[in-house]
N, C-alpha and C. Protein backbone atom coordinates (compact mmCIF):
# COMPACT_ATOMS: atom_id res chain seq x y z
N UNK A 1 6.43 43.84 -34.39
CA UNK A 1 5.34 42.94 -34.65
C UNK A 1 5.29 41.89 -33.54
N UNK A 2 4.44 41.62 -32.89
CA UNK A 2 4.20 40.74 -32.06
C UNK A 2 3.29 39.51 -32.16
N UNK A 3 4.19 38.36 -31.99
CA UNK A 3 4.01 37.03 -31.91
C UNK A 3 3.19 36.22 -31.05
N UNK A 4 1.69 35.50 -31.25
CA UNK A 4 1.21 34.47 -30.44
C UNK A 4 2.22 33.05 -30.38
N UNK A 5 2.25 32.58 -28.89
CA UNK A 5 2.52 31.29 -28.76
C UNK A 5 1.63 30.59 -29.55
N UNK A 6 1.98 29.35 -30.20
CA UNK A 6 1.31 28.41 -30.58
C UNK A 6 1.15 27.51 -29.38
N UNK A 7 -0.36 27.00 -29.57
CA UNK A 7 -0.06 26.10 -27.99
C UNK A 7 0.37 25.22 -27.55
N UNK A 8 1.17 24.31 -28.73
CA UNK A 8 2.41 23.30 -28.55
C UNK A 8 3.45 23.42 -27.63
N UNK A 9 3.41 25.26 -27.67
CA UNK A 9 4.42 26.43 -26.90
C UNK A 9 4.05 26.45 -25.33
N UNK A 10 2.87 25.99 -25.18
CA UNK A 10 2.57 26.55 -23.71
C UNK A 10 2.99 25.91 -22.73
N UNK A 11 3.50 26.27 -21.11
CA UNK A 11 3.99 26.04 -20.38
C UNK A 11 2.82 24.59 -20.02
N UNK A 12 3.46 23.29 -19.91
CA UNK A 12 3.14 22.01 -19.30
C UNK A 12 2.82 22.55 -17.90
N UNK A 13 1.49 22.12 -17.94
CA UNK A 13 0.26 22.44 -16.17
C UNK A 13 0.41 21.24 -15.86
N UNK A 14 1.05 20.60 -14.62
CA UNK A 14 1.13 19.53 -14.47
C UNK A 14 -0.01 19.62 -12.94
N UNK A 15 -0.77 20.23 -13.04
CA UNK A 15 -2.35 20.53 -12.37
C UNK A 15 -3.38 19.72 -12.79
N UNK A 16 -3.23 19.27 -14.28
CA UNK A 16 -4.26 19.26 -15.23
C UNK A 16 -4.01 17.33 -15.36
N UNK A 17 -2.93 16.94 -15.17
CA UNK A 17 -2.52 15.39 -14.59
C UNK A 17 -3.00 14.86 -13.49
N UNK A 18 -3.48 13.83 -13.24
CA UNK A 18 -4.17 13.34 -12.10
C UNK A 18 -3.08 12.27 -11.15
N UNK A 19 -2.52 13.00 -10.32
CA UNK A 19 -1.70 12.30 -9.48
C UNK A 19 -1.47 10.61 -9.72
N UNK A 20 -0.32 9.75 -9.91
CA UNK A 20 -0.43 8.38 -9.46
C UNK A 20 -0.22 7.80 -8.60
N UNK A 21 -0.90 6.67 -8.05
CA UNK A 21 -0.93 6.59 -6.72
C UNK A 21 0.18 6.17 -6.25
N UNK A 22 0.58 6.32 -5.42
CA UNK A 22 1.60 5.81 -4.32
C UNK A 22 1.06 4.65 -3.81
N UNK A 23 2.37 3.87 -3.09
CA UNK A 23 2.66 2.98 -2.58
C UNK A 23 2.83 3.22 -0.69
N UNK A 24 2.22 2.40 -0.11
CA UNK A 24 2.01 2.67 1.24
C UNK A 24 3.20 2.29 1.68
N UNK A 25 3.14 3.52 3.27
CA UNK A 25 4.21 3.39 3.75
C UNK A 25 4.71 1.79 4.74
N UNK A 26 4.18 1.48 4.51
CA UNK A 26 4.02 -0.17 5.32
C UNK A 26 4.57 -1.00 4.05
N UNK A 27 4.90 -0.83 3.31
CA UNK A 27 4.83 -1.86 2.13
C UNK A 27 6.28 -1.37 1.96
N UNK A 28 6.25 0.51 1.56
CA UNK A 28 7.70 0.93 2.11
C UNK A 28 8.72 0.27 2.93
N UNK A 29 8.22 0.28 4.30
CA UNK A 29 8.83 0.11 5.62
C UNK A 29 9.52 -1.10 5.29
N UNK A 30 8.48 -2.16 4.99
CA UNK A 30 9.17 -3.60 4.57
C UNK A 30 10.07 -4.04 3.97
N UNK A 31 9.74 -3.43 2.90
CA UNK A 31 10.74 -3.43 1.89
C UNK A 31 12.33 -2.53 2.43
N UNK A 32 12.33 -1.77 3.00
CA UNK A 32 13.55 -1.10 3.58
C UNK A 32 14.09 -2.03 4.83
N UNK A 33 13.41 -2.31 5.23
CA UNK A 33 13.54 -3.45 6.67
C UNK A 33 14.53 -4.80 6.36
N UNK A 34 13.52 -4.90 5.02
CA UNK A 34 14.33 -6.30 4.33
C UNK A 34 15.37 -6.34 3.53
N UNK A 35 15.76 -5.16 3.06
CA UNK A 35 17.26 -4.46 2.41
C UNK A 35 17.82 -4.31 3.32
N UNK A 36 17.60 -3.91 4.07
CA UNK A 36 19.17 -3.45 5.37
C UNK A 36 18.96 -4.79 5.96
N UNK A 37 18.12 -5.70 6.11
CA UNK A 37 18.79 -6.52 6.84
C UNK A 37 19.77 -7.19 6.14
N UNK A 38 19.10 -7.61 4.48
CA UNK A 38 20.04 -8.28 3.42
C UNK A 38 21.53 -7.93 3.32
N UNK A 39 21.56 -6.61 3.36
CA UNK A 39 22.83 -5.77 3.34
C UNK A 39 23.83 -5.94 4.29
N UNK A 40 22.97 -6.11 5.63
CA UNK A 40 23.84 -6.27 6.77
C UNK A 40 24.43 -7.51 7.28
N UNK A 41 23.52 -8.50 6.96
CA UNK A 41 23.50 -9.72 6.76
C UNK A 41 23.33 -10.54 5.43
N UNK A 42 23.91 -10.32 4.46
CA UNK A 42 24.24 -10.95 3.30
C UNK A 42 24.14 -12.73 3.52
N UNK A 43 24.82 -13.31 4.10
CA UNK A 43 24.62 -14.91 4.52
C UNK A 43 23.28 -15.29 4.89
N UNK A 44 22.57 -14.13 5.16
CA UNK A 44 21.22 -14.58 5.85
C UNK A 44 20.25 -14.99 4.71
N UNK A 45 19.33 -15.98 4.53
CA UNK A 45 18.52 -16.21 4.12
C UNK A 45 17.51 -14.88 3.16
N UNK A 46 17.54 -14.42 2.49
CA UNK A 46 16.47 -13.59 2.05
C UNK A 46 14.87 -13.66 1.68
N UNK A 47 14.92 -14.70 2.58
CA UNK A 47 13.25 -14.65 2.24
C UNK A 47 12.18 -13.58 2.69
N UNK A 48 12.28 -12.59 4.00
CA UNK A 48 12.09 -11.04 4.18
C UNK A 48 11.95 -10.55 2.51
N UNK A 49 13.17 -10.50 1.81
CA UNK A 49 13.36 -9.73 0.81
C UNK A 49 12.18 -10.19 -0.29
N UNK A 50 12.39 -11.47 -0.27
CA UNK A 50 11.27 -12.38 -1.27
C UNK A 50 9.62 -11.82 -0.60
N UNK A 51 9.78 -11.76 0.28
CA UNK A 51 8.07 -11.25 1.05
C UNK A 51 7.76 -9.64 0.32
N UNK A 52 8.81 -9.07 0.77
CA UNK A 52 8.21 -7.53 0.70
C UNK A 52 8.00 -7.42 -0.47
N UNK A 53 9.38 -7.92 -1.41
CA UNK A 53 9.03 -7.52 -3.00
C UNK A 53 7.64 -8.13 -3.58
N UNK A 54 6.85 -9.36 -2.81
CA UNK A 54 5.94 -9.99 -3.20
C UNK A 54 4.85 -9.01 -2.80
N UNK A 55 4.97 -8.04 -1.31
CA UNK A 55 3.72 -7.18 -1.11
C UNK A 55 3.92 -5.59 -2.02
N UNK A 56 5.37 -5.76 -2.41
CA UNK A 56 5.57 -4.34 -3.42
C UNK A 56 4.82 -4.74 -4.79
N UNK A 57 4.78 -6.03 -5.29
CA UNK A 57 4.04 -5.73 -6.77
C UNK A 57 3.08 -6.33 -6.51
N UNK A 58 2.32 -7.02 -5.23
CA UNK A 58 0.92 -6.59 -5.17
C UNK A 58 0.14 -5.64 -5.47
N UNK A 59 0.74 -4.86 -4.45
CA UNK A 59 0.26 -3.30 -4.18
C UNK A 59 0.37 -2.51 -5.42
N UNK A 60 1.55 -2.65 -5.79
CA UNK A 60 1.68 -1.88 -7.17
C UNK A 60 0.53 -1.79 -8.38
N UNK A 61 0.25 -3.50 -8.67
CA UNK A 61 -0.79 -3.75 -9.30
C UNK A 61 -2.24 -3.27 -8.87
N UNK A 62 -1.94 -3.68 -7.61
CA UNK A 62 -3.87 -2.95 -7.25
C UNK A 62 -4.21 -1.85 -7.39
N UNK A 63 -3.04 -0.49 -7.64
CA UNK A 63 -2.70 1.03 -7.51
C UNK A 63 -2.79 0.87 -9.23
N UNK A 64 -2.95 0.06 -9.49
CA UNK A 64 -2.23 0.65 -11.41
C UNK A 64 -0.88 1.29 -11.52
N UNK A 65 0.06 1.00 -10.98
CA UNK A 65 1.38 1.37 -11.14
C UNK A 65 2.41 0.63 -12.33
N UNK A 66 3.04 1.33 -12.90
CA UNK A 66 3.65 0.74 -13.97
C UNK A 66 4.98 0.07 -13.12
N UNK A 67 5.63 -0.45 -14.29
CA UNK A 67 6.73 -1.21 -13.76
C UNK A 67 7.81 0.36 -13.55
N UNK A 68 7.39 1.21 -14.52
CA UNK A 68 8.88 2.40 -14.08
C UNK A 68 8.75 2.85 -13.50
N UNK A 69 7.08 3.28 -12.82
CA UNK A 69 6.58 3.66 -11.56
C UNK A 69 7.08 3.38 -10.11
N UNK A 70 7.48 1.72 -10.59
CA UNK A 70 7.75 1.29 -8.87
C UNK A 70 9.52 0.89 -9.02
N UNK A 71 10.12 1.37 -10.53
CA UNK A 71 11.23 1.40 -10.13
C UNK A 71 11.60 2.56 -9.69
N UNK A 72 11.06 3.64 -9.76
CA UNK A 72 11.70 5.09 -9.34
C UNK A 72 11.42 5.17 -7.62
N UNK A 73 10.30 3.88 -7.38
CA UNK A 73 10.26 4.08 -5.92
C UNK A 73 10.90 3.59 -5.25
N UNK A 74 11.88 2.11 -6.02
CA UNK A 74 12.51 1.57 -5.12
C UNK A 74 14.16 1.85 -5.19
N UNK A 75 13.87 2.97 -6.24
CA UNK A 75 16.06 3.26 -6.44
C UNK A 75 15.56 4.60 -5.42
N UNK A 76 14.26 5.19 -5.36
CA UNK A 76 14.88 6.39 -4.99
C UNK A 76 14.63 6.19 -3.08
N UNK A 77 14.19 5.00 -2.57
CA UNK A 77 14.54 4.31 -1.35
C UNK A 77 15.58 3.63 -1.19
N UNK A 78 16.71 3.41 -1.85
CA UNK A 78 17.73 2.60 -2.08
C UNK A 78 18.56 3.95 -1.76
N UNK A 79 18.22 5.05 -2.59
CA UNK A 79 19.19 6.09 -2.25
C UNK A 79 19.07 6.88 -1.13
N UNK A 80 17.82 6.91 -0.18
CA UNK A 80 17.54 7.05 1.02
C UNK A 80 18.30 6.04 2.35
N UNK A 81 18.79 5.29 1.44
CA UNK A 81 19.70 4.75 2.62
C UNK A 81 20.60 4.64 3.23
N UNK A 82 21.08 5.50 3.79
CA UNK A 82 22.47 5.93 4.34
C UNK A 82 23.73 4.79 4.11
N UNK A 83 23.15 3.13 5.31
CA UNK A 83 23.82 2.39 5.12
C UNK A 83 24.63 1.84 3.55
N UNK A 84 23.67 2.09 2.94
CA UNK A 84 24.35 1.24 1.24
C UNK A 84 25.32 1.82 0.89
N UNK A 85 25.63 3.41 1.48
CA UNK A 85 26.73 4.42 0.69
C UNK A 85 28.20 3.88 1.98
N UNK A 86 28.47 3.00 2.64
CA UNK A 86 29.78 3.09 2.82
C UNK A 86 30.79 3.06 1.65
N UNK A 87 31.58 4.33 2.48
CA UNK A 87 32.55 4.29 0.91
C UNK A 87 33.84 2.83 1.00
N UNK A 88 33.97 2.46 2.06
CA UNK A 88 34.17 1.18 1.98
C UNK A 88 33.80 -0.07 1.65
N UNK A 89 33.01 -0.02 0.58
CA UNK A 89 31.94 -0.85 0.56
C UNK A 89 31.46 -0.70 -0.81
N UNK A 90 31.50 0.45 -1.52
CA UNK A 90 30.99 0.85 -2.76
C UNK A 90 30.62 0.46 -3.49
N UNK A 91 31.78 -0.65 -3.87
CA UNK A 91 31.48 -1.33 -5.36
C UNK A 91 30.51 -2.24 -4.68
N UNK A 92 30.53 -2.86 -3.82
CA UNK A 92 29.63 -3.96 -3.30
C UNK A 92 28.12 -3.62 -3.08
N UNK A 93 28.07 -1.96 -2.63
CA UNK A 93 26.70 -1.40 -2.36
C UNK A 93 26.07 -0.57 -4.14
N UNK A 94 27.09 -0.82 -5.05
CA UNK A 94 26.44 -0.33 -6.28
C UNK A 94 25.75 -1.94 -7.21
N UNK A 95 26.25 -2.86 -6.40
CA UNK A 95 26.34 -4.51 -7.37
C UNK A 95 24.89 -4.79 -6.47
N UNK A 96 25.02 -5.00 -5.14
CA UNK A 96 23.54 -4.79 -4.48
C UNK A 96 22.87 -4.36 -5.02
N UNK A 97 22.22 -2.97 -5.27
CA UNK A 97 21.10 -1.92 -5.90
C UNK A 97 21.08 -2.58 -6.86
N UNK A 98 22.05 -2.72 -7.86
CA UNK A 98 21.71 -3.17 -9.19
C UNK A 98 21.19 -4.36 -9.18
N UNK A 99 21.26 -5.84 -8.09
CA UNK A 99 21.08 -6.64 -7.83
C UNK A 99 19.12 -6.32 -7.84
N UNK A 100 19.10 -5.84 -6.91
CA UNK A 100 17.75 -5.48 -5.89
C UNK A 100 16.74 -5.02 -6.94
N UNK A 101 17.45 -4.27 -8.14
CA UNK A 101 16.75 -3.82 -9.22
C UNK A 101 16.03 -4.59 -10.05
N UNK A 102 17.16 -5.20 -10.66
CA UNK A 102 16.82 -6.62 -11.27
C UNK A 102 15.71 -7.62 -10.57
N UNK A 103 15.45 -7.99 -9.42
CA UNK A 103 15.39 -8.69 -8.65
C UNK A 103 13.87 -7.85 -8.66
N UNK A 104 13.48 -6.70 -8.44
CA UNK A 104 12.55 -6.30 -8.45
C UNK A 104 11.47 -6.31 -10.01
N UNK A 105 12.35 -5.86 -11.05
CA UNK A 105 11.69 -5.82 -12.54
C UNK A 105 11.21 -7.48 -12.59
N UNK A 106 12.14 -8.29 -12.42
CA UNK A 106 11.88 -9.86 -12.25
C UNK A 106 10.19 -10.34 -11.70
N UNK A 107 10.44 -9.87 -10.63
CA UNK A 107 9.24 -9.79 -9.38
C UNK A 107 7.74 -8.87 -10.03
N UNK A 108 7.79 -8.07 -10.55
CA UNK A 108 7.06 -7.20 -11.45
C UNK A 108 6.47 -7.95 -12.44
N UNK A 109 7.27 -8.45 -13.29
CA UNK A 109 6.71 -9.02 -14.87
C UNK A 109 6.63 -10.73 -14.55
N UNK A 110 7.49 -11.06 -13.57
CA UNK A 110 7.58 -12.68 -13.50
C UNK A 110 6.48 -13.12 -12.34
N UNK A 111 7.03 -12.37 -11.39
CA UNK A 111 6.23 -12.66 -10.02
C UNK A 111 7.05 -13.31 -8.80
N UNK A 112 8.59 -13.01 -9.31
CA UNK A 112 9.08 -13.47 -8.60
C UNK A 112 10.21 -12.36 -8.29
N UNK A 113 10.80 -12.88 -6.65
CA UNK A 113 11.52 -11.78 -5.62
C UNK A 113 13.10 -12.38 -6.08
């Protein structure tokens, strides 16, 4: 005897979803520019960092991007970064990210970097 799928069953067309927008690569760039410098220079002033995150949830907002939207963009540029993984360094480059995270959701809902 042979069985119909019910269509609860059917394979998810993720065709039929309308792309969300991305975040430009300039807004990118910045934001990576201003992490490695933070990283490299920790004593230094972070106001770079305070800028970009201020043009990341601009942009975000003008795109309609959610807040989990632009966290998956900025851990999964965090993990694009070679520098953060010294294994000498680890615990310090996992307290960073988590830092940068925070620091970003903050910047998102508060408005601040």
């Amino acid at each position: 005897m042979r069985h119909a799928v019910p269509p609860a069953m059917m394979a998810y067309d993720s065709r039929s979803t309308p792309e969300r927008p991305r975040l430009s690569e300039a807004t990118l760039a910045e934001l990576r520019d201003a992490v490695r410098t933070l990283w490299m220079a920790p004593s230094e002033v972070d106001g770079a960092l305070e800028s970009a995150m201020g043009a990341l949830v601009r942009e975000a907002r003008d795109r309609a991007l959610r807040a989990e939207d632009v966290l998956v963009v900025v851990k999964s540029l965090l993990a694009d970064m070679p520098e953060l993984e010294d294994p000498d360094r680890r615990l310090e480059g996992a307290r960073f990210r988590e830092q940068l995270v925070t620091r970003c959701i903050k910047a998102y809902y508060y408005g601040r970097g």
